[in-house]
PDB file of N, CA and C in Angstrom:
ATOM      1  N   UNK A   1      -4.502   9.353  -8.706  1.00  0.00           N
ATOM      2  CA  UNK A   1      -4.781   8.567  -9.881  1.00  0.00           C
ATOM      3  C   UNK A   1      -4.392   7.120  -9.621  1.00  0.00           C
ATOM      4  N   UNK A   2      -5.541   6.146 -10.264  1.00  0.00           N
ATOM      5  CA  UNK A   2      -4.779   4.770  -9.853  1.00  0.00           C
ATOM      6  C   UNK A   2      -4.554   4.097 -10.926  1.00  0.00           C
ATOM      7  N   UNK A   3      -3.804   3.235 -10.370  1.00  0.00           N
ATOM      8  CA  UNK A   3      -3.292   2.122 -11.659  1.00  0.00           C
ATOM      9  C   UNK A   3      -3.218   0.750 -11.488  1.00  0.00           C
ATOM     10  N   UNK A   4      -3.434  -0.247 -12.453  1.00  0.00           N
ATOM     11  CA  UNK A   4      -3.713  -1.602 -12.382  1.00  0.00           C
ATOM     12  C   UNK A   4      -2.778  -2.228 -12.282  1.00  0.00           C
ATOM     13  N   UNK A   5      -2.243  -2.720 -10.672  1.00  0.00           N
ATOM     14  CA  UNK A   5      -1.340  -3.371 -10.264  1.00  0.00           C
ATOM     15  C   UNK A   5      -1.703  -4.746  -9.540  1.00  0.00           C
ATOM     16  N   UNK A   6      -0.748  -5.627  -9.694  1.00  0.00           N
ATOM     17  CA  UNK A   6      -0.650  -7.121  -9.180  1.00  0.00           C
ATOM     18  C   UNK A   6      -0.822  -7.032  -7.671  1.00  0.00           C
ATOM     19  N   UNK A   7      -2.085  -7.335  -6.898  1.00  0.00           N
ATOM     20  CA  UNK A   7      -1.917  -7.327  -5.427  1.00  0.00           C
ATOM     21  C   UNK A   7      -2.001  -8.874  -5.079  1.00  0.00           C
ATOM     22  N   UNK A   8      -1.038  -9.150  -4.578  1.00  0.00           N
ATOM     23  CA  UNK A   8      -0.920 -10.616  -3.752  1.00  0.00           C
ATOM     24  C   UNK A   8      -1.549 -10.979  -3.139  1.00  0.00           C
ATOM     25  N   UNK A   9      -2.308 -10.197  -2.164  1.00  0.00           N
ATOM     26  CA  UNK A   9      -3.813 -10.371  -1.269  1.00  0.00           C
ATOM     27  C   UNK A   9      -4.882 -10.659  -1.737  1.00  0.00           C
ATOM     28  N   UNK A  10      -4.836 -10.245  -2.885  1.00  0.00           N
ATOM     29  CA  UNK A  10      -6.613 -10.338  -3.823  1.00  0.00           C
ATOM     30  C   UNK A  10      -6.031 -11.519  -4.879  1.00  0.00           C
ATOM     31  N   UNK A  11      -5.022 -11.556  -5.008  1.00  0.00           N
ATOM     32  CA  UNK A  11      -3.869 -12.761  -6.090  1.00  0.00           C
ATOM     33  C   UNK A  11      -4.522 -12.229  -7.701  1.00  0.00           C
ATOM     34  N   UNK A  12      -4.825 -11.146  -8.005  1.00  0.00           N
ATOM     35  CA  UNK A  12      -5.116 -10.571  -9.201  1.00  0.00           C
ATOM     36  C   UNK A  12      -4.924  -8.929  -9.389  1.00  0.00           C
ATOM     37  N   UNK A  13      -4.985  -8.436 -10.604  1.00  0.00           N
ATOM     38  CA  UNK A  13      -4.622  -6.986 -10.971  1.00  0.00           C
ATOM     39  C   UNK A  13      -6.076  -6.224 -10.197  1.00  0.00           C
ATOM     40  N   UNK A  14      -5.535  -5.229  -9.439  1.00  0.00           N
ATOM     41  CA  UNK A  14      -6.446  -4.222  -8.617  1.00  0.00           C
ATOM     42  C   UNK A  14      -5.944  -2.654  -8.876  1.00  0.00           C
ATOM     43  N   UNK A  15      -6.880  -1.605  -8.818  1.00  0.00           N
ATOM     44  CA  UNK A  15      -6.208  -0.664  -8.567  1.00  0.00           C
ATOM     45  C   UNK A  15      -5.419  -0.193  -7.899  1.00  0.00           C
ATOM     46  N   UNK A  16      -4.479   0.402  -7.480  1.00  0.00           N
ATOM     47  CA  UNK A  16      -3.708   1.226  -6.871  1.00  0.00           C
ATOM     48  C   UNK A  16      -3.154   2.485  -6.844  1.00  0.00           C
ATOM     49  N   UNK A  17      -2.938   3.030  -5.848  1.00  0.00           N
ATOM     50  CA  UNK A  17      -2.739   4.223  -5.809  1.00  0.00           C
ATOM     51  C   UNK A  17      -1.429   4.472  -5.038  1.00  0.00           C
ATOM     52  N   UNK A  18      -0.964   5.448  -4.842  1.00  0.00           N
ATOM     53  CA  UNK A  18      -0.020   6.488  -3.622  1.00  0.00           C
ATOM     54  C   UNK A  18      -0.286   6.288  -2.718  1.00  0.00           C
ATOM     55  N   UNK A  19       0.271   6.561  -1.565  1.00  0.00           N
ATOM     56  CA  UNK A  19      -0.283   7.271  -0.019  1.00  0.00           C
ATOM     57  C   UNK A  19      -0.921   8.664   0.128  1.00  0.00           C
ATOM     58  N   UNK A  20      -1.410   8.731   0.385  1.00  0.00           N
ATOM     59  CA  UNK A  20      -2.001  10.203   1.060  1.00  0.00           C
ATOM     60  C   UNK A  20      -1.362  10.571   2.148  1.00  0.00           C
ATOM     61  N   UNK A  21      -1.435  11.529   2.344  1.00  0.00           N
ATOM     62  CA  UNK A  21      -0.329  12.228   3.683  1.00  0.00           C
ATOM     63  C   UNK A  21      -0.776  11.672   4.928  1.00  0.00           C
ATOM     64  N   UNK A  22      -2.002  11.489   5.377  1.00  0.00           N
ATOM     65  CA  UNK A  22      -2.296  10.704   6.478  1.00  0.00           C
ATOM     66  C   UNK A  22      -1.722   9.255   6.389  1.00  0.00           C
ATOM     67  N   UNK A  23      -2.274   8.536   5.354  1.00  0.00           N
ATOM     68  CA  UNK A  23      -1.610   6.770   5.274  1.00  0.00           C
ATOM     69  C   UNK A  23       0.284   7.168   5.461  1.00  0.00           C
ATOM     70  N   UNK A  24       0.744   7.589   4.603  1.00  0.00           N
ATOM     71  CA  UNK A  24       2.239   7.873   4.862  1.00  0.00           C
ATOM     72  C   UNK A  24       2.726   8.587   6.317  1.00  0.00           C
ATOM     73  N   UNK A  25       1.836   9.503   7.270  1.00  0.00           N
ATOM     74  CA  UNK A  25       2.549   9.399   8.083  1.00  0.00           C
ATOM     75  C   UNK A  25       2.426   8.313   9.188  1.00  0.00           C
ATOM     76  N   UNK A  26       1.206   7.764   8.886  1.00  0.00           N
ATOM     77  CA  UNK A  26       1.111   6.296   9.666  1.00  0.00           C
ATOM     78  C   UNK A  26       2.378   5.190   9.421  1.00  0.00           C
ATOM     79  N   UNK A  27       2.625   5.402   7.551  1.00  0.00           N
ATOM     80  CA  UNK A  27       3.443   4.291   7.564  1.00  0.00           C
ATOM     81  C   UNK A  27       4.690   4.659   8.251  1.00  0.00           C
ATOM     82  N   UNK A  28       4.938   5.867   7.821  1.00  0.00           N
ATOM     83  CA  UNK A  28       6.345   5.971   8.413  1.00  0.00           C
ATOM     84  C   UNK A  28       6.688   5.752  10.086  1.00  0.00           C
ATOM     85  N   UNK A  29       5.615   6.181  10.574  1.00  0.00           N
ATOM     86  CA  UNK A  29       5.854   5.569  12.619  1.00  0.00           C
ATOM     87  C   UNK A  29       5.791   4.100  12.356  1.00  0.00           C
ATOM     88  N   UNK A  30       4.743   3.247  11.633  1.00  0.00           N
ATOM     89  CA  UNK A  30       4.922   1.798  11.689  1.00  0.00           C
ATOM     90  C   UNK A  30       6.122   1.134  11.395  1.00  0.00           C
ATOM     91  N   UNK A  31       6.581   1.704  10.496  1.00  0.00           N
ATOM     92  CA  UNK A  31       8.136   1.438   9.743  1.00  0.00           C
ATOM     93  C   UNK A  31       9.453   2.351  10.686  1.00  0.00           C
ATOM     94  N   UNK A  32       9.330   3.832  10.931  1.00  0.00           N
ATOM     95  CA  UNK A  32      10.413   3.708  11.368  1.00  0.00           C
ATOM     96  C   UNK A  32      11.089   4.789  10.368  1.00  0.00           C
ATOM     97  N   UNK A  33      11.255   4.638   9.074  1.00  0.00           N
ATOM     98  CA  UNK A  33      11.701   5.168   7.603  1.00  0.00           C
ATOM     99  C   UNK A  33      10.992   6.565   7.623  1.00  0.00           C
ATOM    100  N   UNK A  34      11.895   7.373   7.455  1.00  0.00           N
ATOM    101  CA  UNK A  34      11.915   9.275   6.915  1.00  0.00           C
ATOM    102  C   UNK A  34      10.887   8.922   5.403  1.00  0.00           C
ATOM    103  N   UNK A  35      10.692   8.051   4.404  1.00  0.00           N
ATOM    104  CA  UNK A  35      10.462   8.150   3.482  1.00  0.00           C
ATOM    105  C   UNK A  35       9.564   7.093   3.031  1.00  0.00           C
ATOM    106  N   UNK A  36       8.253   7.197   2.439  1.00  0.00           N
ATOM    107  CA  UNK A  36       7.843   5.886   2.374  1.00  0.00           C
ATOM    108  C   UNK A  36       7.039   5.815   0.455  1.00  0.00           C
ATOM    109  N   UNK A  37       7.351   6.986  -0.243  1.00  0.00           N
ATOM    110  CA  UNK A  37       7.012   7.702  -1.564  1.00  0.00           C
ATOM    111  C   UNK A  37       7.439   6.686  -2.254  1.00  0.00           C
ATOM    112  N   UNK A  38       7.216   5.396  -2.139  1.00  0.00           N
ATOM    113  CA  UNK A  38       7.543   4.435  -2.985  1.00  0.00           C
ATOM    114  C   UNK A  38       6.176   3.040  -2.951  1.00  0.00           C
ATOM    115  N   UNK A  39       5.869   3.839  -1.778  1.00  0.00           N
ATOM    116  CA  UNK A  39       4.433   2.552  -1.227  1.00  0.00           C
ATOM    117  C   UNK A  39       3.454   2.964  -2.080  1.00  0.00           C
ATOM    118  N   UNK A  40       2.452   1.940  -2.832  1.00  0.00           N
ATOM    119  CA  UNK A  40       1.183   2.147  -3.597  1.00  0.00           C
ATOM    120  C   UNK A  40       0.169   0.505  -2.510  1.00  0.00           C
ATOM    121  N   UNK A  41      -0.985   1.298  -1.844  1.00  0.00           N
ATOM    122  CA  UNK A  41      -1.968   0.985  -1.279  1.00  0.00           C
ATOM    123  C   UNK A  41      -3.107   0.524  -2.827  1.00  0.00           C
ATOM    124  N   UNK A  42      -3.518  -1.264  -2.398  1.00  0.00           N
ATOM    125  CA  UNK A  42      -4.195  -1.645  -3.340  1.00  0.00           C
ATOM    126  C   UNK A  42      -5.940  -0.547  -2.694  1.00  0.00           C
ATOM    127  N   UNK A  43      -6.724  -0.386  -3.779  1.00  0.00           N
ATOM    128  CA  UNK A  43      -8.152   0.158  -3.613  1.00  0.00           C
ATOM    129  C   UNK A  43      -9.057  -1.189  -3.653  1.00  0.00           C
ATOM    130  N   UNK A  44      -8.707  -2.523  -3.987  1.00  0.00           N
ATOM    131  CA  UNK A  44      -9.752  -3.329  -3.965  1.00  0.00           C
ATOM    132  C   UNK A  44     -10.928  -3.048  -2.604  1.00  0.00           C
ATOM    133  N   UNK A  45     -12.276  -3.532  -2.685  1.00  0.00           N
ATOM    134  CA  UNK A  45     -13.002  -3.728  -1.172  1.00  0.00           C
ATOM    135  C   UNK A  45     -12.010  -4.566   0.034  1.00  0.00           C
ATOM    136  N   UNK A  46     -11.635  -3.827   0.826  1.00  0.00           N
ATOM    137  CA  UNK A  46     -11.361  -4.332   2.004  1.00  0.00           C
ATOM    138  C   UNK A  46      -9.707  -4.878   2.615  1.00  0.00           C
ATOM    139  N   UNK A  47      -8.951  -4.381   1.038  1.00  0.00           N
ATOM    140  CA  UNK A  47      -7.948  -5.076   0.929  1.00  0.00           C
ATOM    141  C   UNK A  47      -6.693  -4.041   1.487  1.00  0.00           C
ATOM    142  N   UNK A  48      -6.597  -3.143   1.048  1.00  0.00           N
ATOM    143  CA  UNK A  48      -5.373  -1.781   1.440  1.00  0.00           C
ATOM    144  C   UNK A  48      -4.257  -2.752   1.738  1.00  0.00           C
ATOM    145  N   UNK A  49      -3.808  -3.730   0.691  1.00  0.00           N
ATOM    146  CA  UNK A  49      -2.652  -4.019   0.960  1.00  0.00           C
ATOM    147  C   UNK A  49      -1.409  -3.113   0.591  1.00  0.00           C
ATOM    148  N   UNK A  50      -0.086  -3.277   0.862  1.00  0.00           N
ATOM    149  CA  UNK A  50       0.600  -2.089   0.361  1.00  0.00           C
ATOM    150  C   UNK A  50       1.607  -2.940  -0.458  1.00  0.00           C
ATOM    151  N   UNK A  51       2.369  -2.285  -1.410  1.00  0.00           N
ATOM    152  CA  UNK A  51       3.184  -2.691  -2.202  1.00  0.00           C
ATOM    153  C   UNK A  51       3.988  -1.534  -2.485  1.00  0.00           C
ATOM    154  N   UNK A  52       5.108  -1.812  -3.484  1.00  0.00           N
ATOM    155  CA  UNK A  52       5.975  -0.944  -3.773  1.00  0.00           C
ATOM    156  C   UNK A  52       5.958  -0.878  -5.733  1.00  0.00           C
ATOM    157  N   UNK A  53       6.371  -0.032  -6.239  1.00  0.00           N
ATOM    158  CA  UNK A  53       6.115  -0.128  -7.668  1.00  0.00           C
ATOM    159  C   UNK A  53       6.894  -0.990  -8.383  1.00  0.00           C
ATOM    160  N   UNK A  54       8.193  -1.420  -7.964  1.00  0.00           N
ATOM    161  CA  UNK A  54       8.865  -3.030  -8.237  1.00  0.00           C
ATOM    162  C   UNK A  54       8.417  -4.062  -7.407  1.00  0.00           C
ATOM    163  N   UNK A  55       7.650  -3.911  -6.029  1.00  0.00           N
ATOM    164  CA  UNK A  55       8.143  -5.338  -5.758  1.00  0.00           C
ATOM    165  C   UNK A  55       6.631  -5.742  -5.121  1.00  0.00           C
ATOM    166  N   UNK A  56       6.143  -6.329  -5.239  1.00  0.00           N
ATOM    167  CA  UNK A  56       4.691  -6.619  -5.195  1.00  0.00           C
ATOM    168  C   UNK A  56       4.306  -7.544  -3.419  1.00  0.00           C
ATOM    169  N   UNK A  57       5.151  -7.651  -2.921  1.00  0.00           N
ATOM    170  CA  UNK A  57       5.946  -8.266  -1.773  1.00  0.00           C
ATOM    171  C   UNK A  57       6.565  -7.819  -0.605  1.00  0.00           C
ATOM    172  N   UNK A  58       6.637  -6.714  -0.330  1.00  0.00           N
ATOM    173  CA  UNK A  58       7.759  -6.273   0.190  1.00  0.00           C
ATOM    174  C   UNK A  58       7.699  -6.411   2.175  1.00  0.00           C
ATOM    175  N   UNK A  59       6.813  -7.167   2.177  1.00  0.00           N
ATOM    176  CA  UNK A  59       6.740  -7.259   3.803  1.00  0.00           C
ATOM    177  C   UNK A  59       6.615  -9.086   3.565  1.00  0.00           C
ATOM    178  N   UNK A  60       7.319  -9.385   4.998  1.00  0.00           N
ATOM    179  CA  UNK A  60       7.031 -10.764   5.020  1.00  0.00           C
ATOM    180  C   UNK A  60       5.653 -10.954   5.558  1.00  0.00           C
ATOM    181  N   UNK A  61       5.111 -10.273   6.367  1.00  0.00           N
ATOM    182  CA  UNK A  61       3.686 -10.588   6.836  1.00  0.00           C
ATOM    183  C   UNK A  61       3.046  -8.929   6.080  1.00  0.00           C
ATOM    184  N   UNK A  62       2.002  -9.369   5.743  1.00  0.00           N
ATOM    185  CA  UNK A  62       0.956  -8.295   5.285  1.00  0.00           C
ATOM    186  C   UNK A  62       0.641  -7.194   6.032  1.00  0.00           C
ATOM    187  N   UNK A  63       0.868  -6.059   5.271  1.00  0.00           N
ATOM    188  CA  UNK A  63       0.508  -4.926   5.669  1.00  0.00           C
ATOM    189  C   UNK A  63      -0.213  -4.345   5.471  1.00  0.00           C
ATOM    190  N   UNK A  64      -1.772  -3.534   6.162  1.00  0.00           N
ATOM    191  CA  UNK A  64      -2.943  -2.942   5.386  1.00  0.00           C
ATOM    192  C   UNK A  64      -3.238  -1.780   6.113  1.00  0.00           C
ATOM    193  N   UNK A  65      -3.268  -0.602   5.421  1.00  0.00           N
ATOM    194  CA  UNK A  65      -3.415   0.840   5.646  1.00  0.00           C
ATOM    195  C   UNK A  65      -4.311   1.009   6.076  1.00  0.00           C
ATOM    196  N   UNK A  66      -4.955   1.725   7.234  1.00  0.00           N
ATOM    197  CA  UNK A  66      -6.299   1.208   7.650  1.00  0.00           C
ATOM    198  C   UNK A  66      -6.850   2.493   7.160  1.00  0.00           C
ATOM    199  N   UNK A  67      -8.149   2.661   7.883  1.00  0.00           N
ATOM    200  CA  UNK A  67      -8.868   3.821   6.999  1.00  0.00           C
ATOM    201  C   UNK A  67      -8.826   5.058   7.415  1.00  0.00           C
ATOM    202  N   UNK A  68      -8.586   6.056   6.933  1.00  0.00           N
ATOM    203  CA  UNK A  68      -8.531   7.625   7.462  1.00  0.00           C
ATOM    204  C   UNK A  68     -10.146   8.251   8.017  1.00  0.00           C
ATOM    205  N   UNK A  69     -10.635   8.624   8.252  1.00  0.00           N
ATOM    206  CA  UNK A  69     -11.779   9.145   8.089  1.00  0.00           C
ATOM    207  C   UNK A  69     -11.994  11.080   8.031  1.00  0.00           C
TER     208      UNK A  69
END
């Protein structure tokens, strides 16, 4: 289910969602972290930026979930 969150990449409200078990175990080798159930991936076209549900920011350089197929 998604929800209308602030993505910094698009600089306006986009949908968002969870990780899916594939994006999360990607994030977690990229990161390093046992746990990543706090990340919401924007759905805009092209954007899969990631965020957290407080902090709209949370990487100094941008991070984008790439695509599962």
């Amino acid at each position: 289910m998604a929800n209308e969150e602030f993505c910094y990449t698009c600089d306006r409200f986009e949908p968002h969602r969870r990780l899916d078990e594939r994006e999360a175990a990607w994030l977690k080798g990229r990161l390093g972290r046992a746990s990543v159930n706090e990340f919401l991936v924007c759905l805009a076209p092209g954007c899969r930026n990631l965020r957290t549900g407080g902090n709209k920011r949370p990487f100094d350089s941008t991070i984008r979930v790439p695509v599962f197929d």
